[in-house]
Protein backbone atom coordinates (compact mmCIF):
# COMPACT_ATOMS: atom_id res chain seq x y z
CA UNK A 1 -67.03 154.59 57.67
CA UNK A 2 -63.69 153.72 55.92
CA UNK A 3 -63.16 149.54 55.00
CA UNK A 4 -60.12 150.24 57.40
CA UNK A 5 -62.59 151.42 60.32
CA UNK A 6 -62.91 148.56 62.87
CA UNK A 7 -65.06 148.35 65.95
CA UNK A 8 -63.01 146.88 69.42
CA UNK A 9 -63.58 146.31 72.53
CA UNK A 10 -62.01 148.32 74.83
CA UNK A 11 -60.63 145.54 76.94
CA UNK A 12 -60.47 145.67 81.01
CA UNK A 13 -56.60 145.89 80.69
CA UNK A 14 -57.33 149.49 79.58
CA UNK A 15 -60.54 150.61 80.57
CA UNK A 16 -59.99 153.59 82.98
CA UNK A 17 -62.87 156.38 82.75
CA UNK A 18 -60.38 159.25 82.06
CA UNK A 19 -59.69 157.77 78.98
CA UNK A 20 -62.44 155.49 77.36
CA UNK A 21 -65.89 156.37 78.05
CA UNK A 22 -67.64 153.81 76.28
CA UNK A 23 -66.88 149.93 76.10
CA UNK A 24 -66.38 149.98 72.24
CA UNK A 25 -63.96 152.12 69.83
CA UNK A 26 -64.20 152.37 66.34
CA UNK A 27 -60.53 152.28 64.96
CA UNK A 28 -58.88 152.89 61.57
CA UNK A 29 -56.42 149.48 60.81
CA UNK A 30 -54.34 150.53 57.94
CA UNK A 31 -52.02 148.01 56.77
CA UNK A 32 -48.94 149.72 57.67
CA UNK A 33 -48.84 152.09 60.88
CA UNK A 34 -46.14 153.64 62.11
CA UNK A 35 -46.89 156.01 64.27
CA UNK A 36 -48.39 156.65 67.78
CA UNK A 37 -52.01 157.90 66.52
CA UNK A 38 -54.83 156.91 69.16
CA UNK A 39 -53.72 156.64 72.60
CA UNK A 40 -52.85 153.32 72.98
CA UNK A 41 -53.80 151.55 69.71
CA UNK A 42 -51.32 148.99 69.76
CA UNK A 43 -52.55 147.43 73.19
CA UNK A 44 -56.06 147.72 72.04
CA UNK A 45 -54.72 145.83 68.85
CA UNK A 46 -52.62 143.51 71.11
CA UNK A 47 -55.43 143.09 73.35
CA UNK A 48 -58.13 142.38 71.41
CA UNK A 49 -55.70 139.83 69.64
CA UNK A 50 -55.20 141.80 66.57
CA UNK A 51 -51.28 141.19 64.49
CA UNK A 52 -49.50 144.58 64.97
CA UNK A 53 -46.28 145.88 66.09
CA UNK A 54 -45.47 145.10 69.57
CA UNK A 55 -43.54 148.73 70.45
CA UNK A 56 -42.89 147.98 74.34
CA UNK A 57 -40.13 144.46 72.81
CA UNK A 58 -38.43 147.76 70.53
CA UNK A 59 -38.98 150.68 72.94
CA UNK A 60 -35.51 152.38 71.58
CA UNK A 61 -37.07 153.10 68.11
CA UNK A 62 -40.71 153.49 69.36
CA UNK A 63 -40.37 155.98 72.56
CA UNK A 64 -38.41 158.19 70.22
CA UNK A 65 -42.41 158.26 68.11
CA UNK A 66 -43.74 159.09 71.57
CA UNK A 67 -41.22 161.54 71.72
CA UNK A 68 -41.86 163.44 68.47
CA UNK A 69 -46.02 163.33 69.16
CA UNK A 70 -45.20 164.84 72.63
CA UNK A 71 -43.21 167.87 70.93
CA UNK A 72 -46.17 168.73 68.79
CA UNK A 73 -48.91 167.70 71.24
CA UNK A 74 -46.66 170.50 74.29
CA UNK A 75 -46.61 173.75 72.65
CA UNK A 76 -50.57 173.23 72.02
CA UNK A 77 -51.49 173.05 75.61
CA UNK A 78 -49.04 175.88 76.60
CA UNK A 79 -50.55 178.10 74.19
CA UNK A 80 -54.47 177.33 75.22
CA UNK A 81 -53.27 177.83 78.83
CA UNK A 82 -51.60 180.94 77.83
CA UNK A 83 -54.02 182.41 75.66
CA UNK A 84 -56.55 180.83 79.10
CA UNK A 85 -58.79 178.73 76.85
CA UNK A 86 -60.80 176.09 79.07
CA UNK A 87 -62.29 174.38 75.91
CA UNK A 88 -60.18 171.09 74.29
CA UNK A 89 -57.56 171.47 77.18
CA UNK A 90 -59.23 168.19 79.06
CA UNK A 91 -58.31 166.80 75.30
CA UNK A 92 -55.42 167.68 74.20
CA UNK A 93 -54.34 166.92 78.37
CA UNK A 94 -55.65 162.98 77.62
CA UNK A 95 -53.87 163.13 74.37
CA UNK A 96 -50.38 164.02 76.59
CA UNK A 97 -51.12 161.79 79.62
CA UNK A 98 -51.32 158.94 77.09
CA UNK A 99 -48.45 159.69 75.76
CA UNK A 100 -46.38 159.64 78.48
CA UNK A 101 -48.05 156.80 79.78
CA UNK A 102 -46.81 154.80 76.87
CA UNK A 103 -43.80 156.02 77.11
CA UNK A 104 -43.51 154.46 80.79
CA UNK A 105 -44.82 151.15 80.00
CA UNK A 106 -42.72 150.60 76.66
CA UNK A 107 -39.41 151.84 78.26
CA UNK A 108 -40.00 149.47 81.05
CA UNK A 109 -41.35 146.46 78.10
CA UNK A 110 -44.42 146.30 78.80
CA UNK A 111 -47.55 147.36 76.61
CA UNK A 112 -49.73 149.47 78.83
CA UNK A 113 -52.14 148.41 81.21
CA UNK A 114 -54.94 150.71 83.39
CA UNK A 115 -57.07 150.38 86.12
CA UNK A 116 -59.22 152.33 88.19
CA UNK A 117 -57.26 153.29 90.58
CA UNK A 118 -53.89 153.56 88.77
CA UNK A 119 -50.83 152.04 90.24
CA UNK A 120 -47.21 151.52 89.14
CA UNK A 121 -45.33 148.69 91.14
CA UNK A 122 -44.94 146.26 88.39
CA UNK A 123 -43.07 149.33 86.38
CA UNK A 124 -39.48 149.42 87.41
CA UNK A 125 -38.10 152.47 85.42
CA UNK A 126 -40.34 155.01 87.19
CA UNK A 127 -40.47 158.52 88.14
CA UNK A 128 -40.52 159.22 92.23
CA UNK A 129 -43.84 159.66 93.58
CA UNK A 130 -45.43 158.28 89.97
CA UNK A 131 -49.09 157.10 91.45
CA UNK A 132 -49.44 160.93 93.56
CA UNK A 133 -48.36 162.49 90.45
CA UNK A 134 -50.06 160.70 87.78
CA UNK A 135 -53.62 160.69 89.90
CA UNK A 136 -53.48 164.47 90.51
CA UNK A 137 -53.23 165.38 86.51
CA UNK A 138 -55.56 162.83 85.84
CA UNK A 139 -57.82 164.29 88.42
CA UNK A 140 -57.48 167.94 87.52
CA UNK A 141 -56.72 167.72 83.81
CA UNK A 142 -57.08 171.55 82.72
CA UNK A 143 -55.00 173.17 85.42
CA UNK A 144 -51.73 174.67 84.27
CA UNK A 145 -49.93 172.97 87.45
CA UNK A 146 -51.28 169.28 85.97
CA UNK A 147 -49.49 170.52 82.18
CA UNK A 148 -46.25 171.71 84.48
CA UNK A 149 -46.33 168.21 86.47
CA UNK A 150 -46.63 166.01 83.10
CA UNK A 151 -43.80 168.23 81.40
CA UNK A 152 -41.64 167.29 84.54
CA UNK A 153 -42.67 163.80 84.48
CA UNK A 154 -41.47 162.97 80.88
CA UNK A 155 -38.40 164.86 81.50
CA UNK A 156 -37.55 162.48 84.22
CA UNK A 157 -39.09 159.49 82.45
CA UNK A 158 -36.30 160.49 79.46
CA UNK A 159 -33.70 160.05 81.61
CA UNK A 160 -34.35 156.99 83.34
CA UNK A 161 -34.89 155.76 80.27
CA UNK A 162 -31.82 156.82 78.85
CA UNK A 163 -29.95 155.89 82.06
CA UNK A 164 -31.14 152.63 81.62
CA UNK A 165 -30.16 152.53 78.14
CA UNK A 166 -26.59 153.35 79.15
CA UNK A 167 -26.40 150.75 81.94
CA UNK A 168 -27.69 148.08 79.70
CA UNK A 169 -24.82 148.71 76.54
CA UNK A 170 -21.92 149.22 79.04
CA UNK A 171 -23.30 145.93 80.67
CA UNK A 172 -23.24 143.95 77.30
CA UNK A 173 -19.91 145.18 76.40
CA UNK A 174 -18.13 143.67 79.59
């Protein structure tokens, strides 16, 4: 174990059985960090009350990191489904649905936060139909239609986001 390796709690804000199976994580602190890495690291550092960056007060320069892991995590899971490989789909699927899942949270300001059953109201900038679509891919994880349905999801999470973007410069400039 690297001197950087730390054990955390997963805390309740983010403990949802899709995505942590156990109630501890062993994670690598380095002193600078500036990318995505493990599905939501900075909210297990925020919520275990660990100094880091705080990505969901800058989402413009952050989402654009979500952005850039979801362009090389994508072409992955097409080619497994293509090629029909079952094995590290469910993983490379978690990898993506985290992904976009931080991308929802930080555009709308917020670092992420799970439950059980997952549900959206307190998110504002939001897909239609977000807690139907969301629950099916996490429920089905290796079907092509669950890779199709997160595709279309950060498509229309990028521009709300950008939308909002918009709105809120033409707003400061009256």
């Amino acid at each position: 174990m690297s001197e950087n390796m730390k054990k955390l709690q997963v805390p309740i804000e983010l403990f949802h059985p899709f995505f942590f199976s156990e109630k501890e994580i062993s994670l690598d602190l380095p002193e600078q960090i500036s990318e995505t890495g493990e599905n939501f690291y900075y909210e297990l550092l925020f919520y275990n009350g660990i100094e880091a960056n705080r990505p969901w007060t800058n989402p413009e320069r952050f989402v654009a990191l979500i952005q850039d892991e979801w362009f090389n995590v994508k072409p992955i899971i097409e080619e497994m489904h293509h090629q029909r490989k079952k094995d590290g789909i469910k993983e490379a699927m978690k990898k993506a649905i985290g992904l976009f899942l931080q991308f929802l949270y930080w555009s709308n300001g917020k670092p992420v936060f799970l439950k059980e059953q997952l549900v959206f109201g307190e998110i504002r900038i939001k897909p239609v139909n977000l807690e139907e679509r969301v629950g099916f891919i996490i429920s089905r994880p290796s079907l092509y239609h669950s890779y199709v349905q997160l595709c279309e999801l950060m498509i229309e999470q990028e521009k709300l986001f950008a939308k909002n973007i918009m709105i809120k410069k033409a707003s400061s400039r009256s």
